[in-house]
Protein backbone atom coordinates (compact mmCIF):
# COMPACT_ATOMS: atom_id res chain seq x y z
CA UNK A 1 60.27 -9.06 57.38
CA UNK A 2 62.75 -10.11 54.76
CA UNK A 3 61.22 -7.40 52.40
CA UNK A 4 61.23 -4.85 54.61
CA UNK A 5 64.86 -4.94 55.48
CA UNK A 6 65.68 -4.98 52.05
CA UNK A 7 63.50 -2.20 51.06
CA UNK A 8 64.63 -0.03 53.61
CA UNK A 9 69.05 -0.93 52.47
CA UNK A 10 67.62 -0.14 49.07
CA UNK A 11 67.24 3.56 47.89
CA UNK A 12 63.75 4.18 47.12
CA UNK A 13 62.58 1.67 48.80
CA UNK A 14 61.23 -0.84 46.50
CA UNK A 15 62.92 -4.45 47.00
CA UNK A 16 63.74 -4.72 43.43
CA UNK A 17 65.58 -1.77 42.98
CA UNK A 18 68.58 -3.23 44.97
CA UNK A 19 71.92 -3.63 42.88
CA UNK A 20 72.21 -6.47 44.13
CA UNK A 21 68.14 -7.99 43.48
CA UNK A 22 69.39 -10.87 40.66
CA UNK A 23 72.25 -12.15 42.29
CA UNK A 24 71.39 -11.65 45.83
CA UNK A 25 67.98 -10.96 47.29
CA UNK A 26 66.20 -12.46 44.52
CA UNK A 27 68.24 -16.23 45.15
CA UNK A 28 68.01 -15.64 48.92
CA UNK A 29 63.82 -14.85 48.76
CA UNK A 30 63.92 -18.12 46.82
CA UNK A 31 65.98 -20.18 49.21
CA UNK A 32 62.91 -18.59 51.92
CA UNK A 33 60.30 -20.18 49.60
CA UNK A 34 61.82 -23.16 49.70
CA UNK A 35 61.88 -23.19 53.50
CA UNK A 36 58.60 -22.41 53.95
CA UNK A 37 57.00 -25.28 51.30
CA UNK A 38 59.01 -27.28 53.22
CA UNK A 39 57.64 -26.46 56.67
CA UNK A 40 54.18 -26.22 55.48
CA UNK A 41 53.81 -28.51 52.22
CA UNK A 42 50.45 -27.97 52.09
CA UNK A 43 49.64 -25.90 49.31
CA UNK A 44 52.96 -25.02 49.60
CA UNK A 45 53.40 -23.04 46.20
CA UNK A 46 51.33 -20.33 47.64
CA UNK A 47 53.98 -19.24 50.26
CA UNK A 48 55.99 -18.23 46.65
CA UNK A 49 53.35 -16.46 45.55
CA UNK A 50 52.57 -15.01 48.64
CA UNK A 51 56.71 -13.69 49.18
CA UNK A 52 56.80 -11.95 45.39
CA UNK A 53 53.53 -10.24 46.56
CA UNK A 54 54.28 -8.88 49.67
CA UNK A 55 56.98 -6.72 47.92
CA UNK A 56 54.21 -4.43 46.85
CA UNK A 57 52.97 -3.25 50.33
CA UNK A 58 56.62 -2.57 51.85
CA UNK A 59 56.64 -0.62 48.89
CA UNK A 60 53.63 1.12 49.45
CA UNK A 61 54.52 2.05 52.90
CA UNK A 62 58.13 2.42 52.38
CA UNK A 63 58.21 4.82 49.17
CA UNK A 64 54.04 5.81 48.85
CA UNK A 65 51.34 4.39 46.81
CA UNK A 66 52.54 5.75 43.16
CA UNK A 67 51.64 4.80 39.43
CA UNK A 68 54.64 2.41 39.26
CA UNK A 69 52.83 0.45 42.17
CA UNK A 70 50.42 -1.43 39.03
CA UNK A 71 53.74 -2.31 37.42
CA UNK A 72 54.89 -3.48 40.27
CA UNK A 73 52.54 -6.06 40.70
CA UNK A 74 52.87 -7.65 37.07
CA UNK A 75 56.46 -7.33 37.82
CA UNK A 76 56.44 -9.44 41.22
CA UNK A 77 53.47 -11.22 39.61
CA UNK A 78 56.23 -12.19 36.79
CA UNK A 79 58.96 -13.17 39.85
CA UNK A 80 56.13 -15.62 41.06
CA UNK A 81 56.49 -18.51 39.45
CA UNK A 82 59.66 -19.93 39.82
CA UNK A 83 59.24 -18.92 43.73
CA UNK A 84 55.80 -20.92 43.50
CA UNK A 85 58.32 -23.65 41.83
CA UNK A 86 60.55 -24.06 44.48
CA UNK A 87 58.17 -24.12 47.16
CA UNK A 88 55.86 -26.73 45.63
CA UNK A 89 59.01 -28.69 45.01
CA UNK A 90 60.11 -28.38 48.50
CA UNK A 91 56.66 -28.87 49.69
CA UNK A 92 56.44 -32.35 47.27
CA UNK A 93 59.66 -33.44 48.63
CA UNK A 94 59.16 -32.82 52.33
CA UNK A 95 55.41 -35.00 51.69
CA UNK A 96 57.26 -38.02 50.06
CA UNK A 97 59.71 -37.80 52.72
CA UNK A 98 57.30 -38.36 55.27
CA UNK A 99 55.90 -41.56 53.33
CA UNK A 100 59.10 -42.77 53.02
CA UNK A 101 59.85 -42.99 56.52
CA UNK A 102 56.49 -43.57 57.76
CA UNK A 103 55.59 -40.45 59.87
């Protein structure tokens, strides 16, 4: 959902064509990461994965599938990690939180 309302403020469509990607939408998908490892620390670096790599198909429906979708990947693919990060670190923290206080 997240990706599709910035894709459709953004001209052209694709979430990382915003003027404002680095300083806004980028930080808050990030912050979203982090919520999610928390609520489901399991494996919890996948739900950053999974957020840079659902930009492609609001792409795909928002704008067409195109030859800059393959670039698109590697580019979300290169926005992964630091999502996948956060949400492992959240995840981590929410798990030794729950040993701590027993629950």
């Amino acid at each position: 959902m997240f990706w599709i309302l910035v894709a459709f403020r953004t001209p052209g469509g694709a979430p990382w064509d915003a003027p404002a990607f680095w300083t806004v939408v980028y930080p808050v998908a990030l912050g979203i990461a982090a919520v999610l490892g928390a609520c489901f620390p399991r494996r919890a670096w996948l739900w950053g994965l999974l957020l840079m790599v659902l930009q492609l198909p609001v792409v795909a429906v928002v704008s067409g599938v195109g030859p800059l979708l393959l670039p698109g990947l590697v580019y979300a693919l290169v926005m992964a990690p630091p999502s996948m990060a956060i949400a492992a670190a959240a995840g981590a923290l929410r798990r030794r939180l729950r040993r701590m206080i027993g629950t």
